[in-house]
C-alpha atoms as a PDB file:
ATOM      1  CA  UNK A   1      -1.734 -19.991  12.083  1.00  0.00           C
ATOM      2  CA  UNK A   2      -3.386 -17.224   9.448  1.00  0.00           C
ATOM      3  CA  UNK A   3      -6.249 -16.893  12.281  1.00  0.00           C
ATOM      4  CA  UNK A   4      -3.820 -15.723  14.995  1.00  0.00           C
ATOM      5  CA  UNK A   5      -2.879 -12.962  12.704  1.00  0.00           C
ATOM      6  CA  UNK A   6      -4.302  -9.677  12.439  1.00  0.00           C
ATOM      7  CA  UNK A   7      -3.948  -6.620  10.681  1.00  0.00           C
ATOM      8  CA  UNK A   8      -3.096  -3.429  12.886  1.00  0.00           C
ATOM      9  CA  UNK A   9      -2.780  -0.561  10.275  1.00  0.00           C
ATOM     10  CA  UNK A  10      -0.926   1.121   7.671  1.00  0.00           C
ATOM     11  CA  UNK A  11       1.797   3.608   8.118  1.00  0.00           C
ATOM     12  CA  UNK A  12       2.668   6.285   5.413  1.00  0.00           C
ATOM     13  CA  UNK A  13       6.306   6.457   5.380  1.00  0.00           C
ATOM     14  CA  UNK A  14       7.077   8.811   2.348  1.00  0.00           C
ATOM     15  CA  UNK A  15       4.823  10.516   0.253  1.00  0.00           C
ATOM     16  CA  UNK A  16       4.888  12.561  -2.909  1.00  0.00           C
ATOM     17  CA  UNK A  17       2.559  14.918  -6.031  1.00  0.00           C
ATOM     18  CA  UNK A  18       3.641  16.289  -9.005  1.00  0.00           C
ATOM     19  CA  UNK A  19       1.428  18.093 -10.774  1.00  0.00           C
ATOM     20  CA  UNK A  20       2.284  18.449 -14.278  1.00  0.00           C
ATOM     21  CA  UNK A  21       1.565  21.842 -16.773  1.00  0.00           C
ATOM     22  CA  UNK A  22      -0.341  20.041 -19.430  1.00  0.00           C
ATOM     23  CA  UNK A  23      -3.983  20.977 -20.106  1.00  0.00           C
ATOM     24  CA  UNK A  24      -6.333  18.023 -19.991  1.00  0.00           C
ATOM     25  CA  UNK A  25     -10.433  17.683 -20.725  1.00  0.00           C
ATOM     26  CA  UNK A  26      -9.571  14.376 -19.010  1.00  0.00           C
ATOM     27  CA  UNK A  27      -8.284  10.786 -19.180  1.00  0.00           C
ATOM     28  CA  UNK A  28      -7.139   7.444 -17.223  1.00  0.00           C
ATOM     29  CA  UNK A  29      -5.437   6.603 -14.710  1.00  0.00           C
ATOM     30  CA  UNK A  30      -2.750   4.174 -13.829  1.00  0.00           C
ATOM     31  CA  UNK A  31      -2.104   2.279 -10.842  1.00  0.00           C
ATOM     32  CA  UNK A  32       0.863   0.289  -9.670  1.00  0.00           C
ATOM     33  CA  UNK A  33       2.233  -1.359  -6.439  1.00  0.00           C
ATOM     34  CA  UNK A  34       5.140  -3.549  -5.594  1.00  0.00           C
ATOM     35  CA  UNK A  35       4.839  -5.193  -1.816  1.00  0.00           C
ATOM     36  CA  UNK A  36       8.250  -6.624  -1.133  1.00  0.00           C
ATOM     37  CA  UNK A  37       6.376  -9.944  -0.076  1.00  0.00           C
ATOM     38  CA  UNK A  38       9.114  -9.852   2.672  1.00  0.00           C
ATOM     39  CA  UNK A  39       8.446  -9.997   6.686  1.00  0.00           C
ATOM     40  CA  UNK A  40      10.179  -6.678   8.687  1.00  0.00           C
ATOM     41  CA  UNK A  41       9.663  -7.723  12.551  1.00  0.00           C
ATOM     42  CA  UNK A  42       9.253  -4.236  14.284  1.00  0.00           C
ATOM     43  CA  UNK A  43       9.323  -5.203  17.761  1.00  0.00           C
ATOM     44  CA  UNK A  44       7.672  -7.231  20.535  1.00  0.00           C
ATOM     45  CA  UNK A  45       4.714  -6.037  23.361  1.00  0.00           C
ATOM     46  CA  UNK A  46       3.519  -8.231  26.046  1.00  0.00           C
ATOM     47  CA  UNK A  47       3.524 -11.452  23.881  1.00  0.00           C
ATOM     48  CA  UNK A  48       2.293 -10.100  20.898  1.00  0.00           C
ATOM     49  CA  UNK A  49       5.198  -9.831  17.567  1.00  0.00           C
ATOM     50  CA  UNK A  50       4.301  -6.598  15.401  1.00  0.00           C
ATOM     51  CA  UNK A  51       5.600  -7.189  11.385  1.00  0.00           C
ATOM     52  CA  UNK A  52       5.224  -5.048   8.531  1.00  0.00           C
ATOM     53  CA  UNK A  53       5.379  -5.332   4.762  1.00  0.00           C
ATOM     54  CA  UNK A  54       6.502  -2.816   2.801  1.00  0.00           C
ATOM     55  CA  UNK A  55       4.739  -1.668  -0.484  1.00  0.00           C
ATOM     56  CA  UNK A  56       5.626   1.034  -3.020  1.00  0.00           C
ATOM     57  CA  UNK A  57       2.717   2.101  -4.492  1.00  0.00           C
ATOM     58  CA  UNK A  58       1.800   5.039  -7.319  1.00  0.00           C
ATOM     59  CA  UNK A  59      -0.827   6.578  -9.114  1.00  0.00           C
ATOM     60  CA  UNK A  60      -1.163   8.974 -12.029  1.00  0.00           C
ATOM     61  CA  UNK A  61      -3.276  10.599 -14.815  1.00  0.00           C
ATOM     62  CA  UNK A  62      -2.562  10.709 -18.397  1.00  0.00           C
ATOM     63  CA  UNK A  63      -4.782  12.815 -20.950  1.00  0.00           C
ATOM     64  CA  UNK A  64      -7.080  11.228 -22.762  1.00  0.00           C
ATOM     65  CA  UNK A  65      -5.658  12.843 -26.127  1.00  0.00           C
ATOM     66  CA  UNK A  66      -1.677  12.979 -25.859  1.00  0.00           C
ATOM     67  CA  UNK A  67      -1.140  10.320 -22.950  1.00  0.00           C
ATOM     68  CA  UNK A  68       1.293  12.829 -21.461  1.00  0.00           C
ATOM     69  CA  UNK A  69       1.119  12.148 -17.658  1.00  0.00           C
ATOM     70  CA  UNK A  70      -0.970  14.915 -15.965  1.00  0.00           C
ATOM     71  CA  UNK A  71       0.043  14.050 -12.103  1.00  0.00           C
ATOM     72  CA  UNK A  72       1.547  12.048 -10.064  1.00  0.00           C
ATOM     73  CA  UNK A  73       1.449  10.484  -6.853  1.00  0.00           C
ATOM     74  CA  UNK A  74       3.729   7.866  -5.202  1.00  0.00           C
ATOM     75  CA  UNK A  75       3.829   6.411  -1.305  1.00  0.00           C
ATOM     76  CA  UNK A  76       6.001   4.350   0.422  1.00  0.00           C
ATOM     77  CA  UNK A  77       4.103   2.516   3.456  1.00  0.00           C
ATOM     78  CA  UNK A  78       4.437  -0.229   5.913  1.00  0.00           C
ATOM     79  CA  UNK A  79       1.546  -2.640   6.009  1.00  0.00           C
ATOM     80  CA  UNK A  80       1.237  -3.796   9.482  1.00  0.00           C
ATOM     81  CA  UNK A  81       0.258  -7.143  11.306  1.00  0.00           C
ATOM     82  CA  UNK A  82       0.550  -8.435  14.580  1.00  0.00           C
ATOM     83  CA  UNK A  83       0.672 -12.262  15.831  1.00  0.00           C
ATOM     84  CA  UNK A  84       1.522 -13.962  18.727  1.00  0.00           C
ATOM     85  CA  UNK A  85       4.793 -14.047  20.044  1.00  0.00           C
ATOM     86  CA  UNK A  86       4.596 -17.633  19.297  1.00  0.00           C
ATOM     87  CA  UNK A  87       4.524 -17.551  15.634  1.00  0.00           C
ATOM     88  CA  UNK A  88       6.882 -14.767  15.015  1.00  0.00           C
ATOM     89  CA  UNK A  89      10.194 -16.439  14.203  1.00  0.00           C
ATOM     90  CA  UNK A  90      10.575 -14.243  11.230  1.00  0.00           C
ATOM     91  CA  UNK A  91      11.349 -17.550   8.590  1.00  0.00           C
ATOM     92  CA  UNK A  92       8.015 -18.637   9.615  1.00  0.00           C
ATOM     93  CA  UNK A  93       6.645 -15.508   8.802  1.00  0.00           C
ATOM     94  CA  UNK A  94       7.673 -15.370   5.589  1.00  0.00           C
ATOM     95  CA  UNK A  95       7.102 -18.447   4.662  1.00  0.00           C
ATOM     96  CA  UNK A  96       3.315 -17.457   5.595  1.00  0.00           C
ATOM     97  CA  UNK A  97       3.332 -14.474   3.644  1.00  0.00           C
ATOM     98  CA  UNK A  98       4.106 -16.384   0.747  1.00  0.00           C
ATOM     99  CA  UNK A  99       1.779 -19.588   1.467  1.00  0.00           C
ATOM    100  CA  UNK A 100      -0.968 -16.871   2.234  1.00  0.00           C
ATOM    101  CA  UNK A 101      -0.160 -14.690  -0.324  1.00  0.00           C
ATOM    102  CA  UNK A 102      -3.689 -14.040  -1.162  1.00  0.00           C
ATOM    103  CA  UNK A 103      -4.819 -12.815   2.667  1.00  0.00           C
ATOM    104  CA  UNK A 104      -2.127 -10.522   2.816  1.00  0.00           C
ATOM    105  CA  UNK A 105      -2.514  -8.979  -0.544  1.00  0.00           C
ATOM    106  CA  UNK A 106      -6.268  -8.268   0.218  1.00  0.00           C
ATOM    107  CA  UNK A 107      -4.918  -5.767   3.036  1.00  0.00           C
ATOM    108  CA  UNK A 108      -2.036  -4.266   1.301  1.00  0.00           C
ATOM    109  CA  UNK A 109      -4.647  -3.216  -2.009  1.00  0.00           C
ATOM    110  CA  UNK A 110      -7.146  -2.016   1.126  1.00  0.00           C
ATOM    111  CA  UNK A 111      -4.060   0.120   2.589  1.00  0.00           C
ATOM    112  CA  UNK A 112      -2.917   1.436  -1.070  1.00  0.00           C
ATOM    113  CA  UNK A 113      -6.664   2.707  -2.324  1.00  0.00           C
ATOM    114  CA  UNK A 114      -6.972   4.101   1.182  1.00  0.00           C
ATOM    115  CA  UNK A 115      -3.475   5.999   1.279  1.00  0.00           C
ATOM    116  CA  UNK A 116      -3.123   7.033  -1.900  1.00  0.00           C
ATOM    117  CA  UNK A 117      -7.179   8.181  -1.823  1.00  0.00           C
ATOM    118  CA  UNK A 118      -5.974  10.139   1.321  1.00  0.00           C
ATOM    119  CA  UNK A 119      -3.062  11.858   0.120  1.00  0.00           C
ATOM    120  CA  UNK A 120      -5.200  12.922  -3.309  1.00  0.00           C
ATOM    121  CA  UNK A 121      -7.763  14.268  -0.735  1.00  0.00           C
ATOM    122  CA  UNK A 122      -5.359  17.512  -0.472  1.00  0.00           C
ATOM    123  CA  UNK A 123      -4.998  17.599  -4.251  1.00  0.00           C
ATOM    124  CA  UNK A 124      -7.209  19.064  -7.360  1.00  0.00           C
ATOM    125  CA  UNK A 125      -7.468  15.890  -7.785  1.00  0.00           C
ATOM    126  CA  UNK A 126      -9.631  14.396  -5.190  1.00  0.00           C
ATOM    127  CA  UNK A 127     -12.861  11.911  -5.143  1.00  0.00           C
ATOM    128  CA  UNK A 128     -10.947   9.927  -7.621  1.00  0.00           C
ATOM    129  CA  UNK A 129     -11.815   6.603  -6.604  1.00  0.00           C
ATOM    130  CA  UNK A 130      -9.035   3.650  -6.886  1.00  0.00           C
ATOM    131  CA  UNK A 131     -10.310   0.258  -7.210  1.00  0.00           C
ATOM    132  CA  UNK A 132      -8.754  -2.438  -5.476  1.00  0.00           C
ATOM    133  CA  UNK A 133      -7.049  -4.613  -6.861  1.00  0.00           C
END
């Protein structure tokens, strides 16, 4: 069943920076995000289910010296998939996302770096890379 699934996209729902008055030469970053490992079905299309999993993700800098945070950036998105009408009872669906854990989670870090890399884009604080995860 993991073949007749495909991923369609991301969707940014919410999106936030903070940039914080502390002087840095430089530091680390941090990286977090928590998919709800949870099925959403969004609607149907000519035989086709559309599902999304939602992920909180955030990202900030701390100075090398004090560890005080210098920014911060956090994003709610939708990670979304499609299947065929088929498959989408939305038990099964879970179930898959959990079975599958790993396929899923390689497109939810791919969405993350690429989100969070866009939204820095705007910032002081852009060409930071993020690794995936």
């Amino acid at each position: 069943m993991i073949e007749r699934i495909r991923y369609t996209g991301v969707e940014l729902k919410k999106a936030s920076f903070v940039k914080f008055e502390v002087d840095s030469e430089g530091g680390t970053i941090g990286l977090e995000a928590t998919p709800d490992l949870i099925v959403i079905t969004s609607s149907e299309l000519d035989g086709t289910t559309f599902f999304s999993i939602p992920v909180e993700a955030k990202i900030w800098g701390e100075d090398k010296g004090t560890g005080d945070k210098v920014f911060l950036c956090e994003a709610l998105l939708d990670v979304d998939f499609a299947c065929t009408k088929d498959d989408a009872n939305e038990e099964i669906l879970n179930e898959l996302v959990v079975s599958k854990e790993w396929y899923f989670r390689n497109y939810i870090a791919l969405s993350v770096k690429t989100s969070l890399e866009s939204i820095l884009s705007n910032t002081a604080y852009d060409g930071i890379e993020i690794p995936l995860e």
